[in-house]
Protein backbone atom coordinates (compact mmCIF):
# COMPACT_ATOMS: atom_id res chain seq x y z
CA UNK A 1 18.93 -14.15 -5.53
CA UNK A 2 19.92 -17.46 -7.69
CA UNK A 3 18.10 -19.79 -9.30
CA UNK A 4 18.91 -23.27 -11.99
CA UNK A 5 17.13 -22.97 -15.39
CA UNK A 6 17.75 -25.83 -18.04
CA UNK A 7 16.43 -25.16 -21.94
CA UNK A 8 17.11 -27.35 -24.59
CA UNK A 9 16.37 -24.42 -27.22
CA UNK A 10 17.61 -22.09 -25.53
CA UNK A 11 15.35 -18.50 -23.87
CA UNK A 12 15.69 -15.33 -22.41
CA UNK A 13 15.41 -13.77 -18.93
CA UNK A 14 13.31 -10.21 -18.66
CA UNK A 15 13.15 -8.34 -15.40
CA UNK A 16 12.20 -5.11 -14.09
CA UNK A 17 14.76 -3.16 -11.88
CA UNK A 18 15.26 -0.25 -10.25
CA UNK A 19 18.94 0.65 -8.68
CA UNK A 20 19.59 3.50 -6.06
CA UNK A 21 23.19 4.73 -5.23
CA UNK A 22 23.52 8.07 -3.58
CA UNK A 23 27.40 8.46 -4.54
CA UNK A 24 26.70 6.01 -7.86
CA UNK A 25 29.40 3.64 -6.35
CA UNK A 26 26.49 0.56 -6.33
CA UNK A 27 25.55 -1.92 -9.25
CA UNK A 28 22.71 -4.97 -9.71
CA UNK A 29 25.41 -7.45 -11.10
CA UNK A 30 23.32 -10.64 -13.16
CA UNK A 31 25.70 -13.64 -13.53
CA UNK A 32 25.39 -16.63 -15.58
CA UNK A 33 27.11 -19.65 -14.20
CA UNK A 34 29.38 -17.39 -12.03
CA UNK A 35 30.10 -15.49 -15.39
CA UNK A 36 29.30 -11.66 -15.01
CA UNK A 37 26.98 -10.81 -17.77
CA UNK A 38 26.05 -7.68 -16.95
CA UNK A 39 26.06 -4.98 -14.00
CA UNK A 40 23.69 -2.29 -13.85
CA UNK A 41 24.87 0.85 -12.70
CA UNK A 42 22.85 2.68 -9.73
CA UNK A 43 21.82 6.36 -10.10
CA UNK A 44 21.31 8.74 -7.23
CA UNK A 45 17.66 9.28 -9.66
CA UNK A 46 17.13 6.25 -10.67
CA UNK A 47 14.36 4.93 -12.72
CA UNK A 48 12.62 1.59 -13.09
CA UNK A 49 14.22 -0.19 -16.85
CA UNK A 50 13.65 -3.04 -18.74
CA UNK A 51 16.55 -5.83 -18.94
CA UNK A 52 16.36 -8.54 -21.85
CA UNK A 53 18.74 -11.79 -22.01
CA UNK A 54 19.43 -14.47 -23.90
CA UNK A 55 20.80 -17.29 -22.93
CA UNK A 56 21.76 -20.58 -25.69
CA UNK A 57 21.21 -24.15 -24.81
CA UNK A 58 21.50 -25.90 -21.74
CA UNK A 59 21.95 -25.42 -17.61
CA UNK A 60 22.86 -22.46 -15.82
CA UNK A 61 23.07 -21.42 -12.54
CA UNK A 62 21.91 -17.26 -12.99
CA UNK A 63 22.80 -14.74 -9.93
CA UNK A 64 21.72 -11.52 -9.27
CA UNK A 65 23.43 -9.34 -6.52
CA UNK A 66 23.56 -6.29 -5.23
CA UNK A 67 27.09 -4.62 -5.11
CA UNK A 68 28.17 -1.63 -2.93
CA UNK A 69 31.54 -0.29 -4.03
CA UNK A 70 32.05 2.45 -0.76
CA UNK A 71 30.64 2.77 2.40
CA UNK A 72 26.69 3.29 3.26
CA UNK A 73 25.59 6.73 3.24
CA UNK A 74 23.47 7.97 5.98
CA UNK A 75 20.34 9.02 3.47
CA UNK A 76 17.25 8.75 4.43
CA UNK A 77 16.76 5.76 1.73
CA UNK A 78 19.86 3.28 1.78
CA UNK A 79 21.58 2.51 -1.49
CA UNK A 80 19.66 -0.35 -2.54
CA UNK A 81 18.69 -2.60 -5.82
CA UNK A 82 14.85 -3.51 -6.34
CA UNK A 83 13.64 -6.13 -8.71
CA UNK A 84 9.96 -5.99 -9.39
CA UNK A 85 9.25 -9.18 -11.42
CA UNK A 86 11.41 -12.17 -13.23
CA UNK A 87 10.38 -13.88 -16.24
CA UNK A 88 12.34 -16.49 -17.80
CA UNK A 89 11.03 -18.07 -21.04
CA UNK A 90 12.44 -21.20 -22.65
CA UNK A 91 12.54 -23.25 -19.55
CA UNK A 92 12.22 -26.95 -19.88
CA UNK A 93 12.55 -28.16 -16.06
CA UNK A 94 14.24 -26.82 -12.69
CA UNK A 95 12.08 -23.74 -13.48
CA UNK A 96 8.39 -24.23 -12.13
CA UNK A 97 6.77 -25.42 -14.42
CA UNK A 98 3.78 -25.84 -12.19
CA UNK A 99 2.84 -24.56 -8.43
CA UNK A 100 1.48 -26.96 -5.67
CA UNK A 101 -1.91 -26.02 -4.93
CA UNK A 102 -2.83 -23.96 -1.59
CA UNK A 103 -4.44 -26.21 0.97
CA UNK A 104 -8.50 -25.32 1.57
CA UNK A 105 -8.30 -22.69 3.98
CA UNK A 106 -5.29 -21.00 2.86
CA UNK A 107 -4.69 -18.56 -0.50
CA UNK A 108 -1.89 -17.53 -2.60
CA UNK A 109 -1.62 -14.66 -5.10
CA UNK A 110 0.05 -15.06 -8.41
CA UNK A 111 2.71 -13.30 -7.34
CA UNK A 112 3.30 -15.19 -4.39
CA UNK A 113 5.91 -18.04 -3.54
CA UNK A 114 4.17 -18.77 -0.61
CA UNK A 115 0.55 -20.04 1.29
CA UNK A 116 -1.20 -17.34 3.40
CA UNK A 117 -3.96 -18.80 5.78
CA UNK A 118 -7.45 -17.40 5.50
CA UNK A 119 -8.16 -14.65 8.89
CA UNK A 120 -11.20 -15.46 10.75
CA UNK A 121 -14.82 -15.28 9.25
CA UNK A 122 -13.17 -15.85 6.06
CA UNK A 123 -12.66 -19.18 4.05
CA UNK A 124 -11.45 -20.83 1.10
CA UNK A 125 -11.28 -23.75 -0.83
CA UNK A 126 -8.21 -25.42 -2.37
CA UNK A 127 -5.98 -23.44 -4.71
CA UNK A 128 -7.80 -19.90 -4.02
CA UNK A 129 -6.32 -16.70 -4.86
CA UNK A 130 -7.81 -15.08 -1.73
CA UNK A 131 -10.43 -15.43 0.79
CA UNK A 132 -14.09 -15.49 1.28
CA UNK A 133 -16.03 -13.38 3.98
CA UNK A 134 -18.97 -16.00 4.85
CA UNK A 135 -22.54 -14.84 4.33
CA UNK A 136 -24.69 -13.36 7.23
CA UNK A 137 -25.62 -16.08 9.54
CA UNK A 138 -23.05 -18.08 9.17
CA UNK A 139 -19.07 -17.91 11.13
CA UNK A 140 -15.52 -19.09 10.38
CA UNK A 141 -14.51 -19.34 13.91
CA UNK A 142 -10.69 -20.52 13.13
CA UNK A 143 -7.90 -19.08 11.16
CA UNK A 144 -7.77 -21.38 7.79
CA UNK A 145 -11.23 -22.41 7.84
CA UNK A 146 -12.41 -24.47 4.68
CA UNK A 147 -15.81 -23.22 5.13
CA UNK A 148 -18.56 -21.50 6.72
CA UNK A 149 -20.83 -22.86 9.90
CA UNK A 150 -24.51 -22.11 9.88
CA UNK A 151 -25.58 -20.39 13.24
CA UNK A 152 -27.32 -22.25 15.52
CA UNK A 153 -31.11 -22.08 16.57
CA UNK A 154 -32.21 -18.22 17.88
CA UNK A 155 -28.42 -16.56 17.25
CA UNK A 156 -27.34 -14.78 14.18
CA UNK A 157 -24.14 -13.58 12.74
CA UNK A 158 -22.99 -10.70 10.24
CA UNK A 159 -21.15 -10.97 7.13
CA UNK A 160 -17.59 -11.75 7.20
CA UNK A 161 -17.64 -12.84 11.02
CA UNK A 162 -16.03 -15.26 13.64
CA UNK A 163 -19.12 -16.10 16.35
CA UNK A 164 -22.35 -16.37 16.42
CA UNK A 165 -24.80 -13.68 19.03
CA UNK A 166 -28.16 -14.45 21.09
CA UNK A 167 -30.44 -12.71 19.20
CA UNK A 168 -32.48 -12.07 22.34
CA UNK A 169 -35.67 -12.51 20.49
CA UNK A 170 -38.35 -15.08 20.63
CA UNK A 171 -41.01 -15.68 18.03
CA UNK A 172 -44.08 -17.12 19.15
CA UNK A 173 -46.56 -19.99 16.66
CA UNK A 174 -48.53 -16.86 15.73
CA UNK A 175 -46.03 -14.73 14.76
CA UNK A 176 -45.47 -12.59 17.31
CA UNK A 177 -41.59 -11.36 18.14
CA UNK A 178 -40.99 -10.26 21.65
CA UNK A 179 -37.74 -8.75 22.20
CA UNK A 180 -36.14 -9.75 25.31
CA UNK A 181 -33.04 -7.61 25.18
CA UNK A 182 -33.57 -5.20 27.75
CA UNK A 183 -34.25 -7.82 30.01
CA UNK A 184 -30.92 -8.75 32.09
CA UNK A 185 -30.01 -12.11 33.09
C-alpha cells in the first residue's frame, strides 16, 4: 500500500494495525521515501495498536508492506498484517482533499474508495451514503435507479420492491370492490 502526500508545514500519519506471525518471523514495515521508518513486529497474539508519525516539510512517497521472514505456516489463519484505518493530517495536495460525488443511483460509505450501485427497488440521489427502499406503490425496476416509478392504474407494489402486481380487484362508481382473484384467466 503507497501513497504521495505533500505538506508545506509539515503532519503526521496515525493508523490502526494489527500484525499476526505464528513463528514471530513477520513485520508491517512503513517507509518514507524508500527510507524504513519503522517495522512492526508480528505476535503469534497480537493485538490491534496505535502508530503516530511525523513527518517535516515537503513530498514523500510513504509505503507500507507486509514482510514474511520464513516460510508460511499451515495455521488455520495465515501470518498476515491488517490495517484498519489511515489518517494523515497536514496534507496540502496529492492527498484527497475532496471525493467526486457518487452518480444518482449509486452510494458510497465514508469509508469507501469506491461507487456501489443501488440493488433493485432501491434508489438514490447523487452523493448518497446508501440506498433508499421506495415507498409502497411505487418500483425501482433497474439496478442504479435514480428514483422510484408510481404503479400504474389497478396494480400495486410493496415497499422496497422491483415490479408492480394486478391487484385483481375492481372498484365499482359506488364503491363496491369485487375481488376477482379466484377467477382464472
Amino acid at each position: 500500500l503507497n501513497t504521495t502526500i505533500s505538506s508545506p508545514i509539515g503532519g503526521s500519519i496515525v493508523f490502526d494495525y494489527v500484525v499476526h506471525c505464528e513463528d514471530y518471523s513477520c513485520q508491517l514495515g512503513f517507509t518514507i521515501d524508500n527510507v524504513t521508518t519503522v517495522s512492526l513486529a508480528g505476535s503469534a497474539y497480537p493485538l490491534r495498536r496505535k502508530m503516530i508519525l511525523a513527518f517535516p516539510p515537503g513530498r514523500f512517497n510513504v509505503t507500507w508492506s507486509f514482510n514474511q521472514h520464513s516460510r508460511p505456516t499451515a495455521s488455520l489463519l495465515p501470518n498476515r498484517a491488517t490495517i484498519y484505518n489511515i489518517t494523515i493530517l497536514g496534507v496540502s495536495e496529492d492527498g484527497a482533499a475532496s471525493c467526486d460525488a457518487c452518480p444518482a443511483g449509486q452510494f458510497s460509505s465514508d469509508l469507501s474508495t469506491s461507487c456501489s450501485t443501488c440493488p433493485k427497488g432501491t434508489f438514490s440521489s447523487e452523493n448518497s451514503a446508501g440506498c433508499t427502499k421506495c415507498r409502497e406503490d411505487t418500483i425501482a425496476p433497474l439496478e442504479g435507479s435514480s428514483e422510484c416509478i408510481p404503479c400504474g392504474t389497478g396494480t400495486h407494489s410493496g415497499e422496497g420492491a422491483s415490479s408492480c402486481i394486478d391487484s385483481c380487484s375492481f372498484t365499482t362508481a359506488s364503491g363496491a370492490t369485487y375481488n376477482l382473484a379466484p377467477l382464472e384467466k
